[in-house]
PDB file of N, CA and C in Angstrom:
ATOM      1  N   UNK A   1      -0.594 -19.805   7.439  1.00  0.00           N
ATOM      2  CA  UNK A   1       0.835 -19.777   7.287  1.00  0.00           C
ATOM      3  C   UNK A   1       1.336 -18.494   7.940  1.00  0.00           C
ATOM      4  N   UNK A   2       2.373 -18.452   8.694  1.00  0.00           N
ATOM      5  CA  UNK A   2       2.957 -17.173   8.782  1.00  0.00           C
ATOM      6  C   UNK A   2       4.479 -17.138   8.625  1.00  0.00           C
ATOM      7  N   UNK A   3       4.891 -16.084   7.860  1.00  0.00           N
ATOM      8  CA  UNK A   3       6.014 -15.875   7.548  1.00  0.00           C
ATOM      9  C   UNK A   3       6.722 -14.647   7.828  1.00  0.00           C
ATOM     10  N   UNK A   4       7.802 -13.957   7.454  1.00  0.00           N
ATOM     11  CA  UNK A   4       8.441 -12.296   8.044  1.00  0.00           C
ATOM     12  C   UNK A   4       8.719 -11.984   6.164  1.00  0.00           C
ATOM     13  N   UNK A   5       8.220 -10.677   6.236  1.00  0.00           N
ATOM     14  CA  UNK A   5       8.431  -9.739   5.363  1.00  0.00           C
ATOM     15  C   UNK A   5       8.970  -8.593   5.653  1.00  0.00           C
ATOM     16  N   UNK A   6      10.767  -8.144   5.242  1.00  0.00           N
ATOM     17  CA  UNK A   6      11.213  -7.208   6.040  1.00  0.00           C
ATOM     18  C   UNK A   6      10.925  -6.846   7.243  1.00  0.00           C
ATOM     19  N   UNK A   7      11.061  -7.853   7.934  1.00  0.00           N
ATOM     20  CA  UNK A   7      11.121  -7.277   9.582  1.00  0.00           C
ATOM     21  C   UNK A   7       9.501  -7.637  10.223  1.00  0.00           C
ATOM     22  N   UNK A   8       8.201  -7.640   9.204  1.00  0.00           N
ATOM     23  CA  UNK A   8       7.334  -7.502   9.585  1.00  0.00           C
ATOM     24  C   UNK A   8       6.659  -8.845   9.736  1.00  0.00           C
ATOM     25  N   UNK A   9       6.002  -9.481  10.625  1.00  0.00           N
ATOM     26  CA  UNK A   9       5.369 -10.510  10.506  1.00  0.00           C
ATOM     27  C   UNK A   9       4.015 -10.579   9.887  1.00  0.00           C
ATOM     28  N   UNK A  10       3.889 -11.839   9.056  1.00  0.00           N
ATOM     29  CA  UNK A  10       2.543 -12.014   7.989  1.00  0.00           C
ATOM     30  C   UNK A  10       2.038 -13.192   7.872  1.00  0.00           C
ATOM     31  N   UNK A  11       0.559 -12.655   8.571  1.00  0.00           N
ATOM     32  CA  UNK A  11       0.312 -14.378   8.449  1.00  0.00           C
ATOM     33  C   UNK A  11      -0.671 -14.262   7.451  1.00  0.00           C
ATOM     34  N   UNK A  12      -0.815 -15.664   6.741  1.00  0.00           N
ATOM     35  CA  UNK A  12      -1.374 -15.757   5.164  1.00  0.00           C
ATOM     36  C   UNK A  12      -2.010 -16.231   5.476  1.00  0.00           C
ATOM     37  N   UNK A  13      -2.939 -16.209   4.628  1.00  0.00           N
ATOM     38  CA  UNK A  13      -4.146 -17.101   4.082  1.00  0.00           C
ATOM     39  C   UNK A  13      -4.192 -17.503   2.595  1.00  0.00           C
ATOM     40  N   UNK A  14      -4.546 -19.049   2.806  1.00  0.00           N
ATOM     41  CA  UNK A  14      -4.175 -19.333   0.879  1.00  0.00           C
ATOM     42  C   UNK A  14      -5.560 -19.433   0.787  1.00  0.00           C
ATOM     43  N   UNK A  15      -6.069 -19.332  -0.369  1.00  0.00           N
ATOM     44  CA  UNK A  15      -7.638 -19.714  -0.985  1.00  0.00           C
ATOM     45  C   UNK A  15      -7.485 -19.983  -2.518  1.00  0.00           C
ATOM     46  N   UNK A  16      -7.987 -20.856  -2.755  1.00  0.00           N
ATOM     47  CA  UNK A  16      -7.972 -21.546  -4.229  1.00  0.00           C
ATOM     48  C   UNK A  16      -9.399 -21.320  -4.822  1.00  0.00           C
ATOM     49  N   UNK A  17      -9.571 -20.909  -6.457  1.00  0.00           N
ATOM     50  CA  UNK A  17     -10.892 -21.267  -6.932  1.00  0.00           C
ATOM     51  C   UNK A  17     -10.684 -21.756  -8.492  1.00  0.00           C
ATOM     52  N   UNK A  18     -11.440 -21.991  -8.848  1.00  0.00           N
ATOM     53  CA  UNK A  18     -11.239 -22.640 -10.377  1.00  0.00           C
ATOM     54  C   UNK A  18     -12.234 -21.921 -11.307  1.00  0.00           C
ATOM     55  N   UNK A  19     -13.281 -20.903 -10.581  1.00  0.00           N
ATOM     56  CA  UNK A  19     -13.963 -20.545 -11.145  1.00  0.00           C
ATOM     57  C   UNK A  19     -14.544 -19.091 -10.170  1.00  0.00           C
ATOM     58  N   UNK A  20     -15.448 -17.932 -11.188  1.00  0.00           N
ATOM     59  CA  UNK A  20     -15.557 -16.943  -9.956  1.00  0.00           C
ATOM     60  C   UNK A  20     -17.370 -17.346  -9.701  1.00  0.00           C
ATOM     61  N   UNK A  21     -17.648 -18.411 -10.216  1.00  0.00           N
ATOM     62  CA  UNK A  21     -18.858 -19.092  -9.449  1.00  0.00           C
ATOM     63  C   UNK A  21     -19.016 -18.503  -8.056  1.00  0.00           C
ATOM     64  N   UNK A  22     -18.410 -18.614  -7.433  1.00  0.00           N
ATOM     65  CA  UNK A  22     -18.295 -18.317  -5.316  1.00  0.00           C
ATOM     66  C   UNK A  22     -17.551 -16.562  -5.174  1.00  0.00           C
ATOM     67  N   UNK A  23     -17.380 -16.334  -6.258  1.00  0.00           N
ATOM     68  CA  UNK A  23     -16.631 -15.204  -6.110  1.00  0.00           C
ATOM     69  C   UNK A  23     -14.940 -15.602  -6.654  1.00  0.00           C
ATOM     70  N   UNK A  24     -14.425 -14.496  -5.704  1.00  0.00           N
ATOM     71  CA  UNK A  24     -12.669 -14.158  -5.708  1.00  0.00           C
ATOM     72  C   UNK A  24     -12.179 -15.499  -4.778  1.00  0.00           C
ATOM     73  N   UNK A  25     -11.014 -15.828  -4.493  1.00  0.00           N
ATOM     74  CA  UNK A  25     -10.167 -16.613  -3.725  1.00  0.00           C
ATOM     75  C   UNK A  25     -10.596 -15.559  -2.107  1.00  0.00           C
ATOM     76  N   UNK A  26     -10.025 -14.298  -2.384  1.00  0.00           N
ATOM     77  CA  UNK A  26     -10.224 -13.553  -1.434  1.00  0.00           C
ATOM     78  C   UNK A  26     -11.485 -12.791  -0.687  1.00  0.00           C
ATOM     79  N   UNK A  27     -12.841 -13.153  -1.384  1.00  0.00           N
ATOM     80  CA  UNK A  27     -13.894 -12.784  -1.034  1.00  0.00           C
ATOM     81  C   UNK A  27     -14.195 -13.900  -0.333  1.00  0.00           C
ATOM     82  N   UNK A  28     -13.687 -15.232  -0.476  1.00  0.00           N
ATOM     83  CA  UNK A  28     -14.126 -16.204   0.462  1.00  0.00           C
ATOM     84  C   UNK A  28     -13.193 -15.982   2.008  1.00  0.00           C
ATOM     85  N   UNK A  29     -12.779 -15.282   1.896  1.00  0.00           N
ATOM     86  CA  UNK A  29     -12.128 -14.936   2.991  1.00  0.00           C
ATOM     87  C   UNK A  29     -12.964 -14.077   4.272  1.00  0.00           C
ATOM     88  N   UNK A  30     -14.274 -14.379   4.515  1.00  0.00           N
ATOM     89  CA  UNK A  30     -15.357 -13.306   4.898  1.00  0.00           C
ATOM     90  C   UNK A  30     -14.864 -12.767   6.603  1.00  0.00           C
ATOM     91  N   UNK A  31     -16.082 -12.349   7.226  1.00  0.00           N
ATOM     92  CA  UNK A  31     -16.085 -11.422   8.560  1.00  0.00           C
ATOM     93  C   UNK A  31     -15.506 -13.023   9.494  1.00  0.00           C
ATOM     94  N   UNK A  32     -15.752 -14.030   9.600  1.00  0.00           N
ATOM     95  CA  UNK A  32     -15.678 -14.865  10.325  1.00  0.00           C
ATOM     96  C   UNK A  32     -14.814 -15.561  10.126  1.00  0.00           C
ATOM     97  N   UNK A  33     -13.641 -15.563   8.992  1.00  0.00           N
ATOM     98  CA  UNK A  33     -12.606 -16.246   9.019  1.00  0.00           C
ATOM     99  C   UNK A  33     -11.673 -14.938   9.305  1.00  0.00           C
ATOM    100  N   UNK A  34     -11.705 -13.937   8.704  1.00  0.00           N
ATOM    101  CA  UNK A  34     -11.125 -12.912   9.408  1.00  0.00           C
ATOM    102  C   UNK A  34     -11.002 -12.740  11.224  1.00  0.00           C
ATOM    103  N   UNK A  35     -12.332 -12.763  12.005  1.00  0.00           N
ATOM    104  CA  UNK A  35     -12.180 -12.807  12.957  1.00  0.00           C
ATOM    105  C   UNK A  35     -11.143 -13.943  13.734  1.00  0.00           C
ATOM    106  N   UNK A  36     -11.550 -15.304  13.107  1.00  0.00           N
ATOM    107  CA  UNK A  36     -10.569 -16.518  13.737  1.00  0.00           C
ATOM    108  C   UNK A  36      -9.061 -16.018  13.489  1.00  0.00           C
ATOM    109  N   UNK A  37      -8.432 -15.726  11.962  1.00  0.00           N
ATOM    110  CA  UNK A  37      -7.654 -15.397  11.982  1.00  0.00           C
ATOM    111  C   UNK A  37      -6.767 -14.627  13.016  1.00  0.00           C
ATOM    112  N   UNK A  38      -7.916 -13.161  13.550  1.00  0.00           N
ATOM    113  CA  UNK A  38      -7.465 -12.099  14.042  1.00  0.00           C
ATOM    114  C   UNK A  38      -6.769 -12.613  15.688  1.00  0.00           C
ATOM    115  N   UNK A  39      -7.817 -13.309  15.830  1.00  0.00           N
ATOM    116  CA  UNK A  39      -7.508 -14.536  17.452  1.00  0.00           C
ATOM    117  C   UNK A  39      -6.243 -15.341  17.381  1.00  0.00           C
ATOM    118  N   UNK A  40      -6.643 -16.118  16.548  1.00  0.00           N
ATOM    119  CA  UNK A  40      -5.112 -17.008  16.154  1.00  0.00           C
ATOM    120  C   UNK A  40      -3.808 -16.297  16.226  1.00  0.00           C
ATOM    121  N   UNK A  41      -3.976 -15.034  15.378  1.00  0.00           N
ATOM    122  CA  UNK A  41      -2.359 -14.378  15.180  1.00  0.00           C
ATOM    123  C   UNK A  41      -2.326 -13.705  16.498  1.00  0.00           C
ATOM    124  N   UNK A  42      -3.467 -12.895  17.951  1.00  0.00           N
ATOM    125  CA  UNK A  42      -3.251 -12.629  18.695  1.00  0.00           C
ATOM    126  C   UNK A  42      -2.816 -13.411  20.092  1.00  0.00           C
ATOM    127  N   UNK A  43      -2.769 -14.717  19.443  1.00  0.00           N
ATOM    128  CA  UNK A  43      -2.571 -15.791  20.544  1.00  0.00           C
ATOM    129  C   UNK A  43      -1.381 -16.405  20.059  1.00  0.00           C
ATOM    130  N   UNK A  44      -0.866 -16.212  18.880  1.00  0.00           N
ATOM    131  CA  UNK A  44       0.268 -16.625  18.196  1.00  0.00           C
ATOM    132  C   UNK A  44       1.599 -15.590  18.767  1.00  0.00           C
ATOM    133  N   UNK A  45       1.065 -14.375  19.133  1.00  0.00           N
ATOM    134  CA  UNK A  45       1.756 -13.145  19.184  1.00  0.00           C
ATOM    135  C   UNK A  45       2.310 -13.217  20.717  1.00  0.00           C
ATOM    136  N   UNK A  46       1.182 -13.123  21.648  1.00  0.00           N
ATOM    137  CA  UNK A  46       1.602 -13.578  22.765  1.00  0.00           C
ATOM    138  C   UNK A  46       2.229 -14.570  23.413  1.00  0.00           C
ATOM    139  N   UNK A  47       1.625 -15.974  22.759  1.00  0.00           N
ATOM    140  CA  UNK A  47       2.735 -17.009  23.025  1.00  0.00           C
ATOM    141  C   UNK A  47       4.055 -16.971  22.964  1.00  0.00           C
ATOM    142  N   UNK A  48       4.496 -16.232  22.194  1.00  0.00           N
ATOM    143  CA  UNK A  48       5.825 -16.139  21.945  1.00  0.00           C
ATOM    144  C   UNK A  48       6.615 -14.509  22.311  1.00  0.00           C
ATOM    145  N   UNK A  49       5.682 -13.604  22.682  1.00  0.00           N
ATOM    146  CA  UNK A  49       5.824 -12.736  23.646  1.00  0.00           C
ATOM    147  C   UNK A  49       6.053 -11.916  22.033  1.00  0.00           C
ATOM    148  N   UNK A  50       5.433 -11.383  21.638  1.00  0.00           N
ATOM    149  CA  UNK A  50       5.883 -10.680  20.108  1.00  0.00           C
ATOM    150  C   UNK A  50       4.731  -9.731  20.261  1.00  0.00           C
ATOM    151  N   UNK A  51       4.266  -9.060  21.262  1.00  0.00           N
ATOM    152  CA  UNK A  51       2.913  -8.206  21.400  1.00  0.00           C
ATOM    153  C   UNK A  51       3.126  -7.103  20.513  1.00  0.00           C
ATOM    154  N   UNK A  52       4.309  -6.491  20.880  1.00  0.00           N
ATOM    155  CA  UNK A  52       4.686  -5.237  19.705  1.00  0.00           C
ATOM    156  C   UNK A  52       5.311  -5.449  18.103  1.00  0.00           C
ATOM    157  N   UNK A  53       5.017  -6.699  17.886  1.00  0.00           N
ATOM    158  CA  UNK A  53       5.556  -7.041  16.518  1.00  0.00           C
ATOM    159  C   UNK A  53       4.647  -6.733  15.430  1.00  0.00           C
ATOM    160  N   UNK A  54       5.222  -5.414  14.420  1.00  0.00           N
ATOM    161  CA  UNK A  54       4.948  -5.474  13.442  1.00  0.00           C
ATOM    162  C   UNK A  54       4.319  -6.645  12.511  1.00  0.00           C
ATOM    163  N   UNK A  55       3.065  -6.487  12.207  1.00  0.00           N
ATOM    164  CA  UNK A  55       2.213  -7.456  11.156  1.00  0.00           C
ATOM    165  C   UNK A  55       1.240  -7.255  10.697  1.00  0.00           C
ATOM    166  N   UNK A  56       0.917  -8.015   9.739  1.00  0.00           N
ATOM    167  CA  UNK A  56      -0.210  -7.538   9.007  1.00  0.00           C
ATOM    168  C   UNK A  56      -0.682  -8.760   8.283  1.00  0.00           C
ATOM    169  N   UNK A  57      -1.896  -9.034   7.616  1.00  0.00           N
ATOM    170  CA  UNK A  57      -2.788 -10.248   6.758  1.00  0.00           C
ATOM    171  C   UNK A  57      -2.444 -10.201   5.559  1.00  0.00           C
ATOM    172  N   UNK A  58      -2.198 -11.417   5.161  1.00  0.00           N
ATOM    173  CA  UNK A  58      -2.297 -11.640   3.292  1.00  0.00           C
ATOM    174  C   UNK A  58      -3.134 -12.727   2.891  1.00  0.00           C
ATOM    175  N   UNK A  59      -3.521 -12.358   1.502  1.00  0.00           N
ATOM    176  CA  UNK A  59      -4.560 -13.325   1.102  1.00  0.00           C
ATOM    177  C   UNK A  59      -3.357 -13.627  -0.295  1.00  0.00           C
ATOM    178  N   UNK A  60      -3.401 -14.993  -0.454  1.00  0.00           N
ATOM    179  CA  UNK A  60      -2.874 -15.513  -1.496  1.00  0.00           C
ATOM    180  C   UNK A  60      -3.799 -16.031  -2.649  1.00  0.00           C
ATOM    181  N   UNK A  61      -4.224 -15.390  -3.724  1.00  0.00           N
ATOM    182  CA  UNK A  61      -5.321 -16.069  -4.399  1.00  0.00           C
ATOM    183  C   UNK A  61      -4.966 -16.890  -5.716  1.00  0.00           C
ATOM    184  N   UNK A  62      -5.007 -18.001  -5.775  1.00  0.00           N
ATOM    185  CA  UNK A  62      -4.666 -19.167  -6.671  1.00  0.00           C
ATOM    186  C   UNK A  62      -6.420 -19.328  -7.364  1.00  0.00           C
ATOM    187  N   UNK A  63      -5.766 -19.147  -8.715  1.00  0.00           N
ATOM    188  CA  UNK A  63      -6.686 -19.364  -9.702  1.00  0.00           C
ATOM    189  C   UNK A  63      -6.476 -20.489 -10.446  1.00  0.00           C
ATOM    190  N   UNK A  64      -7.448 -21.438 -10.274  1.00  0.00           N
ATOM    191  CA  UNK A  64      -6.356 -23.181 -11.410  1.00  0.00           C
ATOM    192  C   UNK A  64      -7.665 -23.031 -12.431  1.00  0.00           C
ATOM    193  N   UNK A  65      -7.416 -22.955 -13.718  1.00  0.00           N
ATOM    194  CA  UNK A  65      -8.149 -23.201 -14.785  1.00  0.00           C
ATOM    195  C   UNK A  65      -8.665 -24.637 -15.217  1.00  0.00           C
ATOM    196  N   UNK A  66      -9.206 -24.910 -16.096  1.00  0.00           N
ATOM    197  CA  UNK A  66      -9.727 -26.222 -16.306  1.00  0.00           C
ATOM    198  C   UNK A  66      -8.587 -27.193 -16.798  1.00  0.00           C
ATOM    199  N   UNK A  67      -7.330 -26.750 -17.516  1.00  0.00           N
ATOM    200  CA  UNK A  67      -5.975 -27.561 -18.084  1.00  0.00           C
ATOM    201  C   UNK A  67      -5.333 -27.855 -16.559  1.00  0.00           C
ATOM    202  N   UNK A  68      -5.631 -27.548 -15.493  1.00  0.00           N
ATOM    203  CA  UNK A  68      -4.602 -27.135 -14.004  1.00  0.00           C
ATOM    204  C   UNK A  68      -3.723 -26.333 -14.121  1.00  0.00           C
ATOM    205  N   UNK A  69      -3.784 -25.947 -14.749  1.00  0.00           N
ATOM    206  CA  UNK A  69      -2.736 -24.524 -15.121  1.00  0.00           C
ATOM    207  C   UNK A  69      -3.106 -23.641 -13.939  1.00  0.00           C
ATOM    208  N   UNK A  70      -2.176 -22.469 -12.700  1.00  0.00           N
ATOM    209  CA  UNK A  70      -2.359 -21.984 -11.702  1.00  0.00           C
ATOM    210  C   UNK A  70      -1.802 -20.323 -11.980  1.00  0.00           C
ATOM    211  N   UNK A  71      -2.380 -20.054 -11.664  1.00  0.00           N
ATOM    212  CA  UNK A  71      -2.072 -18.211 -11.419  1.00  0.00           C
ATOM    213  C   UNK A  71      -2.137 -17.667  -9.910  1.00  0.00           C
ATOM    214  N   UNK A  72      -1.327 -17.483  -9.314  1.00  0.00           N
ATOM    215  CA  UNK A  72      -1.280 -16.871  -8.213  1.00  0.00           C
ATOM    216  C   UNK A  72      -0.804 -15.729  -7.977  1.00  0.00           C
ATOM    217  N   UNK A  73      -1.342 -14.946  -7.092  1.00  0.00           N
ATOM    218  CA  UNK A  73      -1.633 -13.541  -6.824  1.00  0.00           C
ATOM    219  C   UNK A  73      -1.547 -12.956  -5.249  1.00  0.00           C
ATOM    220  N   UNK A  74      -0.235 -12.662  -4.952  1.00  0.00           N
ATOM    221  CA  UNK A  74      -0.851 -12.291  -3.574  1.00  0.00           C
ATOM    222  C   UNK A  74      -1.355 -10.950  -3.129  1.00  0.00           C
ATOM    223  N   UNK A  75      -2.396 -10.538  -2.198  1.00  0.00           N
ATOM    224  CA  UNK A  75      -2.672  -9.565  -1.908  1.00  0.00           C
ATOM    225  C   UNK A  75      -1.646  -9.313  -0.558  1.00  0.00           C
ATOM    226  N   UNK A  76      -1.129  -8.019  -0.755  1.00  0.00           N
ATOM    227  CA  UNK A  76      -0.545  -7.510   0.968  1.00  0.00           C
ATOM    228  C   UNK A  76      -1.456  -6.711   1.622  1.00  0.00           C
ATOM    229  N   UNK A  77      -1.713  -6.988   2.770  1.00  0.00           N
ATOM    230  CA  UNK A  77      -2.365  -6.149   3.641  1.00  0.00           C
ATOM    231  C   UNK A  77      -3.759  -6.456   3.840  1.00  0.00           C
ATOM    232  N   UNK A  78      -4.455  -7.632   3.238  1.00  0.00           N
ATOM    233  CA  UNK A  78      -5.658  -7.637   2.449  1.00  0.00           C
ATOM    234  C   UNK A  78      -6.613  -7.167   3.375  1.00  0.00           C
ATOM    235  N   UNK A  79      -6.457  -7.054   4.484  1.00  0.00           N
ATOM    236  CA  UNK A  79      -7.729  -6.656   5.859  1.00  0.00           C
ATOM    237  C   UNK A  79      -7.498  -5.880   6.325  1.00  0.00           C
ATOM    238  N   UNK A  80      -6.602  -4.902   5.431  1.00  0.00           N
ATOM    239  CA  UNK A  80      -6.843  -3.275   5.896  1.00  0.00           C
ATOM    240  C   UNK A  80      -7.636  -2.292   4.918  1.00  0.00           C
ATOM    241  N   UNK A  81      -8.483  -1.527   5.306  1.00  0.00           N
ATOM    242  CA  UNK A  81      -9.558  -0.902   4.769  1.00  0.00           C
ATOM    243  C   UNK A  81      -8.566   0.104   3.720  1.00  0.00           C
TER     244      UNK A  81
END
């Protein structure tokens, strides 16, 4: 998904878990979906000529319990150290 946050462009990532069996929503987010990501938004950027546009990654982490009941959480920035 990408969307603008004050001025800044953000492209998301949603991840769902029901359990921390696999981990976090956002630990499934590893080195290799990060990388695709990083391609995608740099080919997203240029297509549309936005090279100097402010942006940055979010991880959206949706937690659904066993009732489906949902908790969501977003992280800003999530792939900066």
């Amino acid at each position: 998904m990408v969307a603008e946050d004050a001025g800044e462009l953000v492209f998301v990532e949603v991840k769902a878990r029901a359990s921390r069996g696999f981990g976090t929503p956002a630990e499934g987010v590893g080195w290799r979906k990060r990388w695709t990501l990083g391609r995608l938004a740099a080919a997203y950027l240029a297509r549309r000529r936005l090279v100097e546009q402010a942006c940055r990654f979010d991880v959206v982490e949706v937690w659904v319990d066993a009732s489906g009941a949902q908790r969501v959480e977003v992280l800003k920035d999530a792939f900066h150290p």
